[in-house]
N, C-alpha and C. Protein backbone atom coordinates (compact mmCIF):
# COMPACT_ATOMS: atom_id res chain seq x y z
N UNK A 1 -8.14 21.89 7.92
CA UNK A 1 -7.90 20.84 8.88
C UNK A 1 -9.14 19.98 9.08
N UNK A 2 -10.21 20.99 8.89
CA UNK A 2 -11.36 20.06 9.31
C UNK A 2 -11.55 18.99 8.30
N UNK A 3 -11.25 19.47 6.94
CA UNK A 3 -11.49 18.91 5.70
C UNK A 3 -10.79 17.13 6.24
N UNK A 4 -9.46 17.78 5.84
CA UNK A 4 -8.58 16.60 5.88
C UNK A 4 -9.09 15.58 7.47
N UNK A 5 -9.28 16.06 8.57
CA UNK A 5 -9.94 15.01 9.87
C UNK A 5 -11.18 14.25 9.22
N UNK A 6 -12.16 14.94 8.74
CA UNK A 6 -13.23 14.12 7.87
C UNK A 6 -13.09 13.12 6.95
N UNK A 7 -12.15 13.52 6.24
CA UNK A 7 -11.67 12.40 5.11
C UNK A 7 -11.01 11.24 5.86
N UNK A 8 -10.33 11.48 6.80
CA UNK A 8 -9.59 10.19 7.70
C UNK A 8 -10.31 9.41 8.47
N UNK A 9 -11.31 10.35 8.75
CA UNK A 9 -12.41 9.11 9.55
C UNK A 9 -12.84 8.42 8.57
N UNK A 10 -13.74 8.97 7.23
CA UNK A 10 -14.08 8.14 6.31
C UNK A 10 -13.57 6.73 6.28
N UNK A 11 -12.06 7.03 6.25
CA UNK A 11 -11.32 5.99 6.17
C UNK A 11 -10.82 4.85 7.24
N UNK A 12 -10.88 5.50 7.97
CA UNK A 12 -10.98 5.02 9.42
C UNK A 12 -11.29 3.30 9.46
N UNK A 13 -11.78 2.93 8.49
CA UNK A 13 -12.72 1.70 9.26
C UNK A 13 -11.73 0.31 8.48
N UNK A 14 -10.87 1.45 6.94
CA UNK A 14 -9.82 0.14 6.18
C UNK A 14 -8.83 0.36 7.19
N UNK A 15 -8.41 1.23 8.30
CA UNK A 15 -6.96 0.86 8.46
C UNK A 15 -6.84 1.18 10.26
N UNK A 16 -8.07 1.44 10.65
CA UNK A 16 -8.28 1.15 12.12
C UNK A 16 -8.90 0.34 12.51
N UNK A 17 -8.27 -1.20 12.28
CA UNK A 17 -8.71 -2.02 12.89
C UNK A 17 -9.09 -2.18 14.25
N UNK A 18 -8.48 -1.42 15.02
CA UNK A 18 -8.56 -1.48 16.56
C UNK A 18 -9.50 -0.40 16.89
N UNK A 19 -9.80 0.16 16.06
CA UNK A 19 -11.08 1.47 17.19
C UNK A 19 -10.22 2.15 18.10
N UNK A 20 -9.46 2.63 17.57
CA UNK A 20 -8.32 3.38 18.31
C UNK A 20 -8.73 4.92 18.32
N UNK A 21 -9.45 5.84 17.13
CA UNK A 21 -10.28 6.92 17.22
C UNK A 21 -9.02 7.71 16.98
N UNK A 22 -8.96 9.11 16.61
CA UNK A 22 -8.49 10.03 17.26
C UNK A 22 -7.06 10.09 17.63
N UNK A 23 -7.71 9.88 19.16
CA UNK A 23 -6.69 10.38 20.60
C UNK A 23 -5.88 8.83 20.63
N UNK A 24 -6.45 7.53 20.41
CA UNK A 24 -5.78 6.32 20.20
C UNK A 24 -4.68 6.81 18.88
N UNK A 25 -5.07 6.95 18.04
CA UNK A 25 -4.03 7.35 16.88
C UNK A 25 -3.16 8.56 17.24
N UNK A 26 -3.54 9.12 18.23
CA UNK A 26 -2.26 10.23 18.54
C UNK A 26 -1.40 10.05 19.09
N UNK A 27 -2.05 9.27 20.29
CA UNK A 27 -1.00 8.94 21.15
C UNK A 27 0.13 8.05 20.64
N UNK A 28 -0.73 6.97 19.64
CA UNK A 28 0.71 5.87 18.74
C UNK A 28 1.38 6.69 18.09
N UNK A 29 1.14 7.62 17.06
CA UNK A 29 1.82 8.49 16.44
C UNK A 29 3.12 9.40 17.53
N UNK A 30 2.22 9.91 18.27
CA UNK A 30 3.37 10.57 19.71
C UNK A 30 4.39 9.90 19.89
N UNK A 31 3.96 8.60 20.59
CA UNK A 31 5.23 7.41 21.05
C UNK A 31 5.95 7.38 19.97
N UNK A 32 5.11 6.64 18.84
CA UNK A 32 6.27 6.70 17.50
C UNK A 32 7.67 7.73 17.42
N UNK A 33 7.00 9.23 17.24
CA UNK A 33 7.96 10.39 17.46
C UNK A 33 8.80 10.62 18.44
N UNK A 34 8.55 10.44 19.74
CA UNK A 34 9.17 10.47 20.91
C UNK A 34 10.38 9.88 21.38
N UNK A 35 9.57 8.06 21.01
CA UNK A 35 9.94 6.90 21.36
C UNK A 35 9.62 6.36 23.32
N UNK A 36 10.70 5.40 23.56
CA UNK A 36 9.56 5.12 24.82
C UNK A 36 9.83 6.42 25.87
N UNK A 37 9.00 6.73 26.49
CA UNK A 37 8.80 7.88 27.51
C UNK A 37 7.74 7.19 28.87
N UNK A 38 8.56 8.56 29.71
CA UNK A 38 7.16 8.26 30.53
C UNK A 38 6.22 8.74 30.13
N UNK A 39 4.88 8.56 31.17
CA UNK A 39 3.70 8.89 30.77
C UNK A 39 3.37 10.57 30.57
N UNK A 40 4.29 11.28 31.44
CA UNK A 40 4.22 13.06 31.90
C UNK A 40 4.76 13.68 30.67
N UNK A 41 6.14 12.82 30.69
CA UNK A 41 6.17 13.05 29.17
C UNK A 41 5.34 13.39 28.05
N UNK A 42 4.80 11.98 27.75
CA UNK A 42 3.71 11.85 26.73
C UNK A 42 2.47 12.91 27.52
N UNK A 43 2.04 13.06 28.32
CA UNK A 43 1.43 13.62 28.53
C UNK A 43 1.04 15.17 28.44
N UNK A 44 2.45 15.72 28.22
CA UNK A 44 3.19 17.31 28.41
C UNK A 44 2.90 17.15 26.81
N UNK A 45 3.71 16.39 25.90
CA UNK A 45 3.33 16.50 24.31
C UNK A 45 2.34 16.46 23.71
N UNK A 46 1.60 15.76 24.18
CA UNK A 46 0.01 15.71 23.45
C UNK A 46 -1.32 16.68 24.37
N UNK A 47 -0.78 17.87 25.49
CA UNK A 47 -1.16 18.52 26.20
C UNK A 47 -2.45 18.60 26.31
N UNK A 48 -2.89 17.32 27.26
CA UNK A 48 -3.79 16.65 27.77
C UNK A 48 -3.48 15.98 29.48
N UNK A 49 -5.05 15.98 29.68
CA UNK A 49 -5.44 15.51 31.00
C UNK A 49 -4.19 14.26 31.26
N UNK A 50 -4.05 14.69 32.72
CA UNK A 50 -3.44 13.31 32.80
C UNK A 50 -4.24 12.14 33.11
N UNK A 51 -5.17 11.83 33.74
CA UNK A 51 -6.03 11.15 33.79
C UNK A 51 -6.84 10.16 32.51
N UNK A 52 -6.84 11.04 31.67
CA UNK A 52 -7.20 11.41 30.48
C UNK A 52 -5.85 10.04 29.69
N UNK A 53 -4.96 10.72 29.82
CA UNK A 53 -3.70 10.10 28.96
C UNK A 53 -3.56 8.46 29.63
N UNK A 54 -3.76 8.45 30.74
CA UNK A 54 -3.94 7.47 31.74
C UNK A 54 -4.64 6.31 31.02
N UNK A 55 -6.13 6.35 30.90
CA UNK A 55 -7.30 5.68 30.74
C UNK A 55 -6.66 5.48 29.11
N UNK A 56 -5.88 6.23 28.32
CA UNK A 56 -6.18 6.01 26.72
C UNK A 56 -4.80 4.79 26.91
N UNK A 57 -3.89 5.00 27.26
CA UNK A 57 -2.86 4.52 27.42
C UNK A 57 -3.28 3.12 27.80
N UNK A 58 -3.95 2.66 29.23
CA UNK A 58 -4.67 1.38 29.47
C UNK A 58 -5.13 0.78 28.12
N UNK A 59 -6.43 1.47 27.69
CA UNK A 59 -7.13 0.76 26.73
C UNK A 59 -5.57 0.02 25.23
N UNK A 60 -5.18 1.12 25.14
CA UNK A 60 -4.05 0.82 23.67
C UNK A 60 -3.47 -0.67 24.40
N UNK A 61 -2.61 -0.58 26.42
CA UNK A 61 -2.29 -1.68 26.31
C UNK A 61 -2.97 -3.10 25.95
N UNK A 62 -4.01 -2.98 26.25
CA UNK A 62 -5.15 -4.02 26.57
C UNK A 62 -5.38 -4.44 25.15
N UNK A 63 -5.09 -3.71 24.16
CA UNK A 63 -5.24 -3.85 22.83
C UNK A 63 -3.66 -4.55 22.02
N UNK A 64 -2.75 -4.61 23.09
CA UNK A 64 -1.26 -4.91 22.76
C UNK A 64 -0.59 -4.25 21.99
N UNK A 65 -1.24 -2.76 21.74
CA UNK A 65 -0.35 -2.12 20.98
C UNK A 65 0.68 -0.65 21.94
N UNK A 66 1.05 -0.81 23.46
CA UNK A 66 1.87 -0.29 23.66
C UNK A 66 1.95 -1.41 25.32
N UNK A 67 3.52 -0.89 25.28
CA UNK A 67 3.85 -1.91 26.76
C UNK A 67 4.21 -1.19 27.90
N UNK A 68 4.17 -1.28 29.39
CA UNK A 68 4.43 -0.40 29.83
C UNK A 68 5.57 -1.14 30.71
N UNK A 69 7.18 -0.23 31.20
CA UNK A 69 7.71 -1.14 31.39
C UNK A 69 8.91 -0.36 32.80
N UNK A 70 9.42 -0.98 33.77
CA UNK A 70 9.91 0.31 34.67
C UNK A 70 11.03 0.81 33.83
N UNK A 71 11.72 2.07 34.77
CA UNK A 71 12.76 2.35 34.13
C UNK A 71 13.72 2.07 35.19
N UNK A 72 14.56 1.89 34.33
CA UNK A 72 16.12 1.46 35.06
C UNK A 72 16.54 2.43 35.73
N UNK A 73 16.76 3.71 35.48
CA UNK A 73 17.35 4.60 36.31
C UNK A 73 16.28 5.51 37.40
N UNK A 74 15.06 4.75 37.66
CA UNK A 74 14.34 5.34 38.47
C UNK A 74 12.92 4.50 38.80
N UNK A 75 13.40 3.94 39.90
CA UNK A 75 11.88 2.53 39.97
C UNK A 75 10.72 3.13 39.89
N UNK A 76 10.30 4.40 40.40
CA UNK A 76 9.50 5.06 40.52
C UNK A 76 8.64 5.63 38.77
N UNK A 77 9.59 5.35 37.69
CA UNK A 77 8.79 5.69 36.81
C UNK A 77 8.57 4.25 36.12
N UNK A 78 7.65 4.50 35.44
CA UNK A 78 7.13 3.56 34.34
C UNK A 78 7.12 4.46 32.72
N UNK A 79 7.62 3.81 32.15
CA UNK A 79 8.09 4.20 30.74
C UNK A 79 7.33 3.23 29.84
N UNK A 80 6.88 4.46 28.57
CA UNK A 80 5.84 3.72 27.69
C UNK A 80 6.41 3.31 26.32
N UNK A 81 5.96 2.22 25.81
CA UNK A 81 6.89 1.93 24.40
C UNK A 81 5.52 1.40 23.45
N UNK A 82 5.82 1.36 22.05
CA UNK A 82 5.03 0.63 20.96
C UNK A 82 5.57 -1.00 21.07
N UNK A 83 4.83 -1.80 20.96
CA UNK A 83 4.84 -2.88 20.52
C UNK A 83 4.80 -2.68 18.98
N UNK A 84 5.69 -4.24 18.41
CA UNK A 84 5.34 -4.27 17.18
C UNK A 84 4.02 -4.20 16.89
N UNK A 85 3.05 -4.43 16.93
CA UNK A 85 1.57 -4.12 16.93
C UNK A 85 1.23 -2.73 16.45
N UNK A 86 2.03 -1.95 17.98
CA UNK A 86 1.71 -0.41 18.00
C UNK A 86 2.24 -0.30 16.62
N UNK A 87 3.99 -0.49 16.73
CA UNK A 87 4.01 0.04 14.96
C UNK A 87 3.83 -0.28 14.16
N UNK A 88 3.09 -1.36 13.96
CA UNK A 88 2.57 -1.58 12.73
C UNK A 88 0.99 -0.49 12.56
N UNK A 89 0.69 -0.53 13.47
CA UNK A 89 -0.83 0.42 13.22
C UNK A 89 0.10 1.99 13.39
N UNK A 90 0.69 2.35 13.68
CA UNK A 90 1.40 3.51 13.29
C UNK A 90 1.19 3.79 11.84
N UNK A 91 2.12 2.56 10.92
CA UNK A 91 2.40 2.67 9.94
C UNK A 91 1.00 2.59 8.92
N UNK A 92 0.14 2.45 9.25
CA UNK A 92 -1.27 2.16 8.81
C UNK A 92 -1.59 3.86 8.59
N UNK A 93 -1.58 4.62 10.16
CA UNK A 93 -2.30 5.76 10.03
C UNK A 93 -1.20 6.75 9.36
N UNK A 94 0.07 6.41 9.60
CA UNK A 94 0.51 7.32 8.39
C UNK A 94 0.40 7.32 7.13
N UNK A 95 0.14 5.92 6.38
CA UNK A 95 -0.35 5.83 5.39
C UNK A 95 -1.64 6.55 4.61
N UNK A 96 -2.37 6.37 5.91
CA UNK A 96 -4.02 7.05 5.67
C UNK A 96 -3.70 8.71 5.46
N UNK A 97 -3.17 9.12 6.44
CA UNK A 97 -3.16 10.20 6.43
C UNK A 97 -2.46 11.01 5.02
N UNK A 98 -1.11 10.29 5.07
CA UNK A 98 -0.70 10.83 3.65
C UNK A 98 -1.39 10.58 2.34
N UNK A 99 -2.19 9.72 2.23
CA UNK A 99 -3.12 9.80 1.08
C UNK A 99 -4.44 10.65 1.17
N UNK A 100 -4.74 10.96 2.33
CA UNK A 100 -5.63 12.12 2.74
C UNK A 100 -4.69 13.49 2.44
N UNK A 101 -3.80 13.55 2.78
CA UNK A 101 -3.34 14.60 2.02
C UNK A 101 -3.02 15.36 1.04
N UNK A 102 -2.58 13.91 0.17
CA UNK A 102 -2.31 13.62 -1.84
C UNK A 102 -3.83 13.86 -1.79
N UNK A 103 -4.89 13.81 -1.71
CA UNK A 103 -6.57 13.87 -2.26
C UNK A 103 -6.40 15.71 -1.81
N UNK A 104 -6.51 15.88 -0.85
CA UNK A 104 -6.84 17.31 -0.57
C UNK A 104 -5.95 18.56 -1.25
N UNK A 105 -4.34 18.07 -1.33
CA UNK A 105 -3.64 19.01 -2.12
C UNK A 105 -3.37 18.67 -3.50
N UNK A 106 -4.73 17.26 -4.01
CA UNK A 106 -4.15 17.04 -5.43
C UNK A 106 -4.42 18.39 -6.65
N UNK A 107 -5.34 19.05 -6.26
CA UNK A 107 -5.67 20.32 -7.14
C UNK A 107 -4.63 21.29 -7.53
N UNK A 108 -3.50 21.28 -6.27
CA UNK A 108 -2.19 22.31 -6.82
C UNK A 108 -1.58 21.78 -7.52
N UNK A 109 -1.03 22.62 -8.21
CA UNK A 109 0.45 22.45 -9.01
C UNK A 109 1.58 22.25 -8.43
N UNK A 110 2.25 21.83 -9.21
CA UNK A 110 3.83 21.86 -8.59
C UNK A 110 4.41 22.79 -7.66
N UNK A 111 4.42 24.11 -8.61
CA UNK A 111 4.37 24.94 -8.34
C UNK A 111 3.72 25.91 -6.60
N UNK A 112 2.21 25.40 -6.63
CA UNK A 112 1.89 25.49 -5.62
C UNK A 112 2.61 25.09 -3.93
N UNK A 113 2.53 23.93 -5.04
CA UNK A 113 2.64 22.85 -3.74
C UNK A 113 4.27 23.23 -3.19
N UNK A 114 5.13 23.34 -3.90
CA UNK A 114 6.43 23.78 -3.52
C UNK A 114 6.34 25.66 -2.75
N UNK A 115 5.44 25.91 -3.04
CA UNK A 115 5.49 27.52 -2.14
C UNK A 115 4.89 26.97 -0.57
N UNK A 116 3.53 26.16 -0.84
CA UNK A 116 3.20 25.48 -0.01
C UNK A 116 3.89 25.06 0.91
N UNK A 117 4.70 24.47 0.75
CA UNK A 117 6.21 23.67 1.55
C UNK A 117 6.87 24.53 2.17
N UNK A 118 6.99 25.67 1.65
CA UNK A 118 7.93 26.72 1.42
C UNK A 118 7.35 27.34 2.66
N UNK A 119 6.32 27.63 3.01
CA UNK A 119 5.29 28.43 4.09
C UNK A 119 5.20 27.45 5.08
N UNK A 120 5.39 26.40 4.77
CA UNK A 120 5.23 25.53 6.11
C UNK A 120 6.16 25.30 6.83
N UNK A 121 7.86 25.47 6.04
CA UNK A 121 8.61 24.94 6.89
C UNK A 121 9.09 26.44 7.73
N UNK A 122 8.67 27.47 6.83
CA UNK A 122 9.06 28.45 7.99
C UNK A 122 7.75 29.06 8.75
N UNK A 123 6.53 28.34 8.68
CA UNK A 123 5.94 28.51 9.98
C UNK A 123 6.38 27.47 11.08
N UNK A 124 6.94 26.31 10.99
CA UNK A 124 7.27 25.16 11.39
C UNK A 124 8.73 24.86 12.01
């Protein structure tokens, strides 16, 4: 894991245009998976500070890559969504990442790589 986080920062600088870091790229990735949520939500999934989720969430809006917006069935919440923005830099770090992955598991075989799969989906 550590391997593959190192190699993504490397890369970090062709496809994070925004200085999003990390916890910026998790949280877009999260929403991505989720879709729009509240914040407790997102907050319960990426099991982190709320405060914490708070301040990252600000900065991404301020950057226009997520919107925050009420919800209809409860004035009291505010529900978080990607802007096209957000998904487009989504689609950036999944890119990165899956070619960080093709580099790190290019050494197996087929073979491997299919037992590989095989172990992941039933730890998973």
């Amino acid at each position: 894991m550590r391997r593959i986080h190192v190699r993504i920062q490397a890369k970090a600088s062709d496809f994070d245009k925004e200085n999003l870091g990390p916890t910026g790229s998790m949280v877009l990735l999260t929403l991505d998976e989720i879709g729009t949520a509240p914040l407790h939500k997102l907050t319960e999934r990426m099991q982190r500070d709320k405060s914490q989720m708070t301040r990252m969430v600000r900065q991404l809006e301020q950057k226009g890559l997520v919107t925050r917006q009420p919800s209809a069935e409860d004035a009291r919440v505010t529900l978080l969504a990607l802007t096209p923005s957000g998904t487009e830099a989504v689609l950036q770090i999944q890119q990165a990442v899956a070619e960080t992955l093709e580099e790190v598991l290019s050494p197996l075989n087929q073979d491997d790589l299919a037992t590989l799969q095989a172990i992941l989906q039933r730890a998973l």
